[in-house]
C-alpha atoms as a PDB file:
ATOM      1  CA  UNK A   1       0.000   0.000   0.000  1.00  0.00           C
ATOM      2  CA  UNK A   2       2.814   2.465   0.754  1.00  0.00           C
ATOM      3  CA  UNK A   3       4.290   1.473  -2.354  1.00  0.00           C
ATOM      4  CA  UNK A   4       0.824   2.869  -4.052  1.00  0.00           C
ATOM      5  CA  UNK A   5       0.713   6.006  -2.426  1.00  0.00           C
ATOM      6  CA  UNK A   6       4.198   6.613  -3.171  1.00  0.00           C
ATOM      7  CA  UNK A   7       2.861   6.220  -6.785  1.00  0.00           C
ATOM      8  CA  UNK A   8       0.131   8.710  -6.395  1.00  0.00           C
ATOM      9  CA  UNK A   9       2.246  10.868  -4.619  1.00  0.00           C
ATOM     10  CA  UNK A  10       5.024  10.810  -7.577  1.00  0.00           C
ATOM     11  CA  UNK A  11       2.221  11.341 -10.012  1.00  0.00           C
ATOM     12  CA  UNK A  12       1.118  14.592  -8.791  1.00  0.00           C
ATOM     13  CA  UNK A  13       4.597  15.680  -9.668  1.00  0.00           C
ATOM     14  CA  UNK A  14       4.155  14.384 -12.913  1.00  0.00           C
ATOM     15  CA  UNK A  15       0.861  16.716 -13.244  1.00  0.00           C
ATOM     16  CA  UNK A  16       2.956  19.483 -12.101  1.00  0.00           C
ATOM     17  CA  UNK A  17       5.115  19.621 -15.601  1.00  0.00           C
ATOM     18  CA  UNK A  18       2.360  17.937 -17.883  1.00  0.00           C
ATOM     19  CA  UNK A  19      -0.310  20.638 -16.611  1.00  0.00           C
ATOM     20  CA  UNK A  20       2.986  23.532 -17.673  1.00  0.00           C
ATOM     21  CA  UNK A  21       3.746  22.381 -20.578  1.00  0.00           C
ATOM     22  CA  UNK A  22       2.313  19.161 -22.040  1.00  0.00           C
ATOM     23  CA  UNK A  23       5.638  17.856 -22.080  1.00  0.00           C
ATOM     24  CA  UNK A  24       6.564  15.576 -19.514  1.00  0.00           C
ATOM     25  CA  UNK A  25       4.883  12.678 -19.970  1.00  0.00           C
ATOM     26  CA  UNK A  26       6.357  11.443 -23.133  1.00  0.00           C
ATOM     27  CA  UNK A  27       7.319   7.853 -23.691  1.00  0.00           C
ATOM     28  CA  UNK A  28       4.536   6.075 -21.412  1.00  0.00           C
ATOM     29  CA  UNK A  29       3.116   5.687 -25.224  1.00  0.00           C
ATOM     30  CA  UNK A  30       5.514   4.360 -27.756  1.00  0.00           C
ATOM     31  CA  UNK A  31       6.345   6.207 -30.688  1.00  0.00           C
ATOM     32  CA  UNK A  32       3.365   8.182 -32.032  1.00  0.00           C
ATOM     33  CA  UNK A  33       1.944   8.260 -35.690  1.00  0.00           C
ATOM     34  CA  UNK A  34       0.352  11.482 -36.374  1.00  0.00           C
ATOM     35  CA  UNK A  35       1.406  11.618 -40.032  1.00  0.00           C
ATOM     36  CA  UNK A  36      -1.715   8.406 -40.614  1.00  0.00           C
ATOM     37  CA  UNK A  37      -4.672   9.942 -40.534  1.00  0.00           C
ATOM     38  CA  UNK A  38      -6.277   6.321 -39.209  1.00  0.00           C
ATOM     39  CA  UNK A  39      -3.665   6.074 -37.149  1.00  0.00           C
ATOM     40  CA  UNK A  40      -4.368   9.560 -35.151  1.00  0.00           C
ATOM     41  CA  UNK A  41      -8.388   8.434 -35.556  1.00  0.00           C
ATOM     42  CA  UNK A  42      -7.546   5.447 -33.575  1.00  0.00           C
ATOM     43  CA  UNK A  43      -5.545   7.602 -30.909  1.00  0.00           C
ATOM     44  CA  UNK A  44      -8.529   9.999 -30.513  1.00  0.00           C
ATOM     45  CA  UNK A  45     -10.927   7.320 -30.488  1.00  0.00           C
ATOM     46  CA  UNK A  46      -8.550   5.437 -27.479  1.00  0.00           C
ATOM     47  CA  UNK A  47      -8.781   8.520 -25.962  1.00  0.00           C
ATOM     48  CA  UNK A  48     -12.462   9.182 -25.974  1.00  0.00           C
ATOM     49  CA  UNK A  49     -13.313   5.847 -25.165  1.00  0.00           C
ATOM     50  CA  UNK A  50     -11.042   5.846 -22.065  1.00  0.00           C
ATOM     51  CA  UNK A  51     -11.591   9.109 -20.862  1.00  0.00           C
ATOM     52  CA  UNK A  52     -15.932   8.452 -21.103  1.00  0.00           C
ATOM     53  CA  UNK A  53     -14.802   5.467 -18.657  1.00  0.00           C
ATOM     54  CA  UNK A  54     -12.867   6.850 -16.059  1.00  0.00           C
ATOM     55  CA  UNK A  55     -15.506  10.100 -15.398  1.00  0.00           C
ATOM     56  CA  UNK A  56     -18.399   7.971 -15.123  1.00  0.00           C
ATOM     57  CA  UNK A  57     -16.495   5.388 -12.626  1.00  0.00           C
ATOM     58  CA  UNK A  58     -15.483   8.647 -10.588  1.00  0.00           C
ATOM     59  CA  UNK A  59     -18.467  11.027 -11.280  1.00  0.00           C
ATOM     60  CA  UNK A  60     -20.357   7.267  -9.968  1.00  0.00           C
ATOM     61  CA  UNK A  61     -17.917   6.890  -7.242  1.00  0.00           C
ATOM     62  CA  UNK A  62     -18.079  10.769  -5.917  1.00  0.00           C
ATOM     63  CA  UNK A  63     -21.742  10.280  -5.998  1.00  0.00           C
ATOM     64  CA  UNK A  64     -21.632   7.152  -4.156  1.00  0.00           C
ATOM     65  CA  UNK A  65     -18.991   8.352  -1.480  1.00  0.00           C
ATOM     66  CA  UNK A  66     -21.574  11.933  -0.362  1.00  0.00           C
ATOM     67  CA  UNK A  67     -24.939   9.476  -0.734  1.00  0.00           C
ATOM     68  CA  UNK A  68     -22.913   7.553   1.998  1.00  0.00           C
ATOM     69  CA  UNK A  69     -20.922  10.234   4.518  1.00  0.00           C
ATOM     70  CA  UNK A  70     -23.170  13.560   3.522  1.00  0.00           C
ATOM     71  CA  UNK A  71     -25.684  15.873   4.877  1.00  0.00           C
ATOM     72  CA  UNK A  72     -29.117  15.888   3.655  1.00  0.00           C
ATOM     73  CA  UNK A  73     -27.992  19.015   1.529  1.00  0.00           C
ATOM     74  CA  UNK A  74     -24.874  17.641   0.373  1.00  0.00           C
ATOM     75  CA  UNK A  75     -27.155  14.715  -0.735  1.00  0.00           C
ATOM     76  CA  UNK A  76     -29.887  16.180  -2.395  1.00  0.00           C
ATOM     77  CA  UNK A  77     -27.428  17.880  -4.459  1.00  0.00           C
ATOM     78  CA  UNK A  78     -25.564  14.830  -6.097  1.00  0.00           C
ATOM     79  CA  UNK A  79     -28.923  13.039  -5.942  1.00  0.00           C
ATOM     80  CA  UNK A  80     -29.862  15.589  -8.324  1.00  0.00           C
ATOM     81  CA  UNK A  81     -27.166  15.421 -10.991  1.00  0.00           C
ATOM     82  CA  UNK A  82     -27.451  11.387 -10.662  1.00  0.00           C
ATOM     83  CA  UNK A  83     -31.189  11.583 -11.689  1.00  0.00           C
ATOM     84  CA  UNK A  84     -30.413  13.990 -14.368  1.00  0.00           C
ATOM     85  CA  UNK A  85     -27.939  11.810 -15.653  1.00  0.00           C
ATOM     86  CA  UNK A  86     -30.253   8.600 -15.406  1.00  0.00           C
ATOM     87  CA  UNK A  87     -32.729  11.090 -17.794  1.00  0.00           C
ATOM     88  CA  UNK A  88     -30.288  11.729 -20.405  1.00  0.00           C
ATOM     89  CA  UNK A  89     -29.165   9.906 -23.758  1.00  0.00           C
ATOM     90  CA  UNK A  90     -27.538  13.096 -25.357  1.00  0.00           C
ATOM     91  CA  UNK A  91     -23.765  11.874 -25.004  1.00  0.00           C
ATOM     92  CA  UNK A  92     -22.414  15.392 -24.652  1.00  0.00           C
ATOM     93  CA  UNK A  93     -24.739  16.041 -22.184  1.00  0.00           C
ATOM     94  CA  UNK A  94     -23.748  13.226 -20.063  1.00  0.00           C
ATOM     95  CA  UNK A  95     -20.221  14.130 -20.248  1.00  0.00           C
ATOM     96  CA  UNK A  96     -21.019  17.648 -19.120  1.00  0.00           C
ATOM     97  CA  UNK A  97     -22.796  16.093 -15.901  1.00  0.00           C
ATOM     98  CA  UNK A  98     -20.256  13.383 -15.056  1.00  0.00           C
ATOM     99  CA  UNK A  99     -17.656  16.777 -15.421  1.00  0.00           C
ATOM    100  CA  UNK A 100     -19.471  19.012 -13.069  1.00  0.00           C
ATOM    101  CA  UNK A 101     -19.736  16.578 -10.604  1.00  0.00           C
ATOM    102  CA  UNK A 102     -16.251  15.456 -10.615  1.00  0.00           C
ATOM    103  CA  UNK A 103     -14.781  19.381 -10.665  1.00  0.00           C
ATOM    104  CA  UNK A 104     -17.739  20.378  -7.770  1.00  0.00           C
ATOM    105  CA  UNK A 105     -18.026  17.364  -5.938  1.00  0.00           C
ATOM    106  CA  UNK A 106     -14.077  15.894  -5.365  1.00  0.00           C
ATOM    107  CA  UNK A 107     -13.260  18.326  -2.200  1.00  0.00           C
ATOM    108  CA  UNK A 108     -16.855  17.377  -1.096  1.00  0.00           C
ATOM    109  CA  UNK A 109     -16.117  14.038  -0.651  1.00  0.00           C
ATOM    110  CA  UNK A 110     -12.527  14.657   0.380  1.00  0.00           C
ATOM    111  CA  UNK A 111     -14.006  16.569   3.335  1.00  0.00           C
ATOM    112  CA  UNK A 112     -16.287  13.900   4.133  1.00  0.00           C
ATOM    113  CA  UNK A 113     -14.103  11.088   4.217  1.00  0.00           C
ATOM    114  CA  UNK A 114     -11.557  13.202   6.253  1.00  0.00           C
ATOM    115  CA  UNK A 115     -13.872  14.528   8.933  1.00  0.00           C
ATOM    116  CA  UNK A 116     -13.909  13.414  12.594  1.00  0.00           C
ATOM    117  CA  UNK A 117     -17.704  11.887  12.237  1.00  0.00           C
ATOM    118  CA  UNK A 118     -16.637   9.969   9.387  1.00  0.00           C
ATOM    119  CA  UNK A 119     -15.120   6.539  11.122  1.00  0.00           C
ATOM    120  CA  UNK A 120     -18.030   6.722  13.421  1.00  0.00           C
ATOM    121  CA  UNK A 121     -20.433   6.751  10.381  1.00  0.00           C
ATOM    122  CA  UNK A 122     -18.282   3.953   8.675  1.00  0.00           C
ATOM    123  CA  UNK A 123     -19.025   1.787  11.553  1.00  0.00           C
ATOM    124  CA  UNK A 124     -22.988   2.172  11.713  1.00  0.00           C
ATOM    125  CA  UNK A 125     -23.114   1.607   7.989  1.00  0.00           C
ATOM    126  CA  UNK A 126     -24.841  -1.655   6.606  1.00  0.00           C
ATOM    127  CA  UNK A 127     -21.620  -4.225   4.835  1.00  0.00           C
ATOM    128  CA  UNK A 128     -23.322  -3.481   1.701  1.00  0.00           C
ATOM    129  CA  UNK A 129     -22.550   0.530   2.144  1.00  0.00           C
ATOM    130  CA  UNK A 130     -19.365  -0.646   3.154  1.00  0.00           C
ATOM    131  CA  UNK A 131     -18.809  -2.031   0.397  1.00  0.00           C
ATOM    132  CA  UNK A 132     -19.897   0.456  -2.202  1.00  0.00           C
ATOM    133  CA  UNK A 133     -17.908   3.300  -0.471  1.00  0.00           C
ATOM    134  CA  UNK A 134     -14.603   0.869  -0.096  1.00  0.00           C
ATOM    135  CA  UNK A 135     -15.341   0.417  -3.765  1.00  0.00           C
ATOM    136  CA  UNK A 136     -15.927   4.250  -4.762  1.00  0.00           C
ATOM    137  CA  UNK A 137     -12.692   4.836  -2.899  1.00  0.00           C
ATOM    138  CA  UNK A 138     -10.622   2.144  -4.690  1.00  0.00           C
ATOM    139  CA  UNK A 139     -12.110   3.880  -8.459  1.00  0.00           C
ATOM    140  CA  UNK A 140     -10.897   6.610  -7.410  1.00  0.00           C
ATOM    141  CA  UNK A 141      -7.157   5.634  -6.339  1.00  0.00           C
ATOM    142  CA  UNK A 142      -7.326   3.721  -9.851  1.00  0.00           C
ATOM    143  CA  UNK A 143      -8.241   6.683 -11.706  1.00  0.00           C
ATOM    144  CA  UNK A 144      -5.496   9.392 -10.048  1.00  0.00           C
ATOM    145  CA  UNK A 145      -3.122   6.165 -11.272  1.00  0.00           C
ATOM    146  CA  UNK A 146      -3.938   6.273 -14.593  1.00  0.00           C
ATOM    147  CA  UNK A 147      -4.697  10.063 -15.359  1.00  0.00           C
ATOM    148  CA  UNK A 148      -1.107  10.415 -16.097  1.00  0.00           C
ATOM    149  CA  UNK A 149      -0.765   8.134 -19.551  1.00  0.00           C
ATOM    150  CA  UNK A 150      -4.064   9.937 -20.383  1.00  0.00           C
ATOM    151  CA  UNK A 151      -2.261  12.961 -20.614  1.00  0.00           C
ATOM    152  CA  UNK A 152       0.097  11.827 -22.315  1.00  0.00           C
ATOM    153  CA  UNK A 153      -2.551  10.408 -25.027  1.00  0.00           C
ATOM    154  CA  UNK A 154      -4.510  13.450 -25.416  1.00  0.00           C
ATOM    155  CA  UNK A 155      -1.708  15.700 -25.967  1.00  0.00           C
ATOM    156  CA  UNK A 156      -0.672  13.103 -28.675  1.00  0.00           C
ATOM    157  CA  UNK A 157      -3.908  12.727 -30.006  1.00  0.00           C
ATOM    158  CA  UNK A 158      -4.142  16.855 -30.253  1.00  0.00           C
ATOM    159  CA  UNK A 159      -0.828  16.675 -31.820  1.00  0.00           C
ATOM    160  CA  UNK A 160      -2.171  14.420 -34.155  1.00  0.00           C
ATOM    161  CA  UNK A 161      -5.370  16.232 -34.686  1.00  0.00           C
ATOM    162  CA  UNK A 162      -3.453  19.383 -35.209  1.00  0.00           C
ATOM    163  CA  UNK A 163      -1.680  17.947 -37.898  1.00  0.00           C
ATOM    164  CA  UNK A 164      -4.810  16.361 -40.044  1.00  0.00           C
ATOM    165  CA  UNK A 165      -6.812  19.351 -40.827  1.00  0.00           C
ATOM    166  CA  UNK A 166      -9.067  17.182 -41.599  1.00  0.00           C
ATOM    167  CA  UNK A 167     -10.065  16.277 -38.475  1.00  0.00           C
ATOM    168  CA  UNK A 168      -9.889  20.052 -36.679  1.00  0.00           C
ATOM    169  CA  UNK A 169     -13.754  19.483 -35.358  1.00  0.00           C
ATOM    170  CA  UNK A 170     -12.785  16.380 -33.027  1.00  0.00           C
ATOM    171  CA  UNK A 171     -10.366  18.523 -30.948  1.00  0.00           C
ATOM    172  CA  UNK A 172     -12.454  20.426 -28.592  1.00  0.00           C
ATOM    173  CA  UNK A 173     -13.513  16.683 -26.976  1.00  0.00           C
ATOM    174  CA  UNK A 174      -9.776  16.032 -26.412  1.00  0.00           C
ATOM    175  CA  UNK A 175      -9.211  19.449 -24.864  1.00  0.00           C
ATOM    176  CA  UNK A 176     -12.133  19.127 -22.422  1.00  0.00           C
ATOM    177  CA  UNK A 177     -11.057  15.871 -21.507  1.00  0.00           C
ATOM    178  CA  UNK A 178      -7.165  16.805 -20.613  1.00  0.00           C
ATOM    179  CA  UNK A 179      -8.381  20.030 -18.749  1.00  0.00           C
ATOM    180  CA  UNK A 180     -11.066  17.977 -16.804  1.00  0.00           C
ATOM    181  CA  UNK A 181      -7.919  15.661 -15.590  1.00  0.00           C
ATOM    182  CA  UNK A 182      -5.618  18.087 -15.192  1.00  0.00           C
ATOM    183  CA  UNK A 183      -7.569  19.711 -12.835  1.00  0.00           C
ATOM    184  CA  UNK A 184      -8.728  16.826 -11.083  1.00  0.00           C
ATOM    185  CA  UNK A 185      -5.771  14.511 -10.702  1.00  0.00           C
ATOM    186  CA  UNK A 186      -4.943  16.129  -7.354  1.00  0.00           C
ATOM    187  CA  UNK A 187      -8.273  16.129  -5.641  1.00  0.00           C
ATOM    188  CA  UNK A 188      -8.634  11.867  -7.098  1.00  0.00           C
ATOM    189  CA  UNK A 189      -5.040  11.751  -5.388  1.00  0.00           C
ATOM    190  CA  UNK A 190      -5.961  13.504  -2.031  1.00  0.00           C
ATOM    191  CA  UNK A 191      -9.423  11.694  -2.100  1.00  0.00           C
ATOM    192  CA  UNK A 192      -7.524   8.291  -2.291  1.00  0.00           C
ATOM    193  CA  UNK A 193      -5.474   8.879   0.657  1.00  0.00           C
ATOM    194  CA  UNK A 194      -7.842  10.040   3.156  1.00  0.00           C
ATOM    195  CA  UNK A 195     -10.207   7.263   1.769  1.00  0.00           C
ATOM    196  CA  UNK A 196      -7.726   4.261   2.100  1.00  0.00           C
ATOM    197  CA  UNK A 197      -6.510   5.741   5.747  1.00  0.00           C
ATOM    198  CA  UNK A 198     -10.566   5.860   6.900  1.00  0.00           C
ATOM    199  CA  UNK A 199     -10.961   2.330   5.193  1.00  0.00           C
ATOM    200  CA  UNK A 200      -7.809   1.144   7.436  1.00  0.00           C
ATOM    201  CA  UNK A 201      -9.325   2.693  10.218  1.00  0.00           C
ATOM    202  CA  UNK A 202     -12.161   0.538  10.048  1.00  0.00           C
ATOM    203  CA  UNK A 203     -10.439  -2.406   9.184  1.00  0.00           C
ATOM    204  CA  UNK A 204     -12.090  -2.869   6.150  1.00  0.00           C
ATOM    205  CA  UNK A 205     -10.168  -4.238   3.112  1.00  0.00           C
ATOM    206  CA  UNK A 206     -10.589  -1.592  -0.368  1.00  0.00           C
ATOM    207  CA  UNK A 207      -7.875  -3.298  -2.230  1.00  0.00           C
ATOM    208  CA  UNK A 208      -4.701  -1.672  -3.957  1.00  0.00           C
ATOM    209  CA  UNK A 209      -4.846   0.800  -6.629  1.00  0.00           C
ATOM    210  CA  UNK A 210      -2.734  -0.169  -9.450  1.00  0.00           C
ATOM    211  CA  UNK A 211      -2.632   1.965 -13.044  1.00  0.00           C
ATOM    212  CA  UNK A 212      -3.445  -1.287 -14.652  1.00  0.00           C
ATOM    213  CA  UNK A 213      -6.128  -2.326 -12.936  1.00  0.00           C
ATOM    214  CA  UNK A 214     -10.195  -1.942 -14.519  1.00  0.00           C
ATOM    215  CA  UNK A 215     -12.364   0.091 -12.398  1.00  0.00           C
ATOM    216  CA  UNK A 216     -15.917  -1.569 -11.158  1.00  0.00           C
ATOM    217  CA  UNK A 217     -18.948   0.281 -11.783  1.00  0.00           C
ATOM    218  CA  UNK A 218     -20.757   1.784  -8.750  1.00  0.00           C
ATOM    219  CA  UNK A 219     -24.747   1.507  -8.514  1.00  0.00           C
ATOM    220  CA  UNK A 220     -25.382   4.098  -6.386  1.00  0.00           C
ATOM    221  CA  UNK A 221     -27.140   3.969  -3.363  1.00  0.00           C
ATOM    222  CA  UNK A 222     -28.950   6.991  -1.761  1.00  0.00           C
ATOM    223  CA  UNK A 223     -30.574   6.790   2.366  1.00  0.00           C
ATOM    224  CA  UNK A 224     -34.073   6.090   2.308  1.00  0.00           C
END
């Protein structure tokens, strides 16, 4: 586990000169092929694809973690964006949601997980809460973990983009999606390590974080 957090920890420095210059995170890749115009399609689709994944499992988790630990304000607020999202097909629109919540919601649950009722609350809470908070915790290690590489593939993939004139319109996606984690990789890092220190506190077991690993979907569960 220290091992992990050491990881985190590094990758926040990593952040520190992507976020400056979009330049220190070269080689987690390979080689890139931006003068292919499939070959830069399949980049940005990677990068859509992955990016689409990781802010639902953390917009999810986020969700999950203040339906849990929050106040009846704190929850009526994320209950709110979760039934707008379950009312919406428009994939933009989706992606706006999951964004909001991620960007409004992170110190939120960082609070919440860090505050002095928050063992106490842990304790009362039915093993199926338990579980889905351990769970909402672990997403969230996984995704700090692997936000690095996807900077690295969306400043490829706008290199790329920037390059095939051709495909101009499909670079405002990539832009949102870098900015979103950029911003974000140091709350998902913080969140992590005052979730997995609460988790220890209450002896229960929310796994290790590894860049590799696949992150679980999250049904969310709101109090009656």
């Amino acid at each position: 586990m220290k091992r992990e957090f050491l990881t985190l920890a590094l990758s926040l420095g990593v952040l520190g000169t992507a976020h400056a210059q979009f330049g220190g995170l070269g080689g987690l890749m390979g080689g890139s092929k931006n003068s292919g115009g499939g070959d830069v399609s399949a980049l940005v689709d990677e990068f859509n694809r992955d990016s689409s994944l990781i802010q639902a499992a953390v917009a999810n988790s986020l969700t999950q973690i203040i339906a849990a630990l929050g106040d009846k304000e704190q929850i009526a607020v994320v209950k709110a964006k979760n039934d707008s999202l379950s009312k919406t097909t428009d994939a933009k629109e989706i992606g706006s949601i999951q964004g909001s919540v991620i960007k409004e919601q992170s110190a939120v649950a960082q609070q919440l997980l860090d505050s002095a009722s928050a063992k106490e609350k842990m304790e009362k809470m039915a093993p199926e809460m338990q579980k889905k908070v351990s769970l909402s915790i672990l997403n969230v290690g996984i995704a700090g973990l692997k936000v690095p590489s996807m900077l690295d593939k969306g400043k490829k993939a706008m290199e790329g983009v920037g390059n095939n004139p051709m495909m101009i319109s499909k670079i405002v996606p990539i832009k949102d999606g870098v900015a979103l984690f950029s911003d974000t990789l140091p709350k998902m890092t913080q969140i992590a390590s005052v979730g997995f220190k609460l988790m220890k506190d209450v002896k229960v077991d929310a796994g290790t974080p590894t860049a590799g690993a696949k992150m679980e979907p999250v049904s969310v569960s709101f109090p009656e």
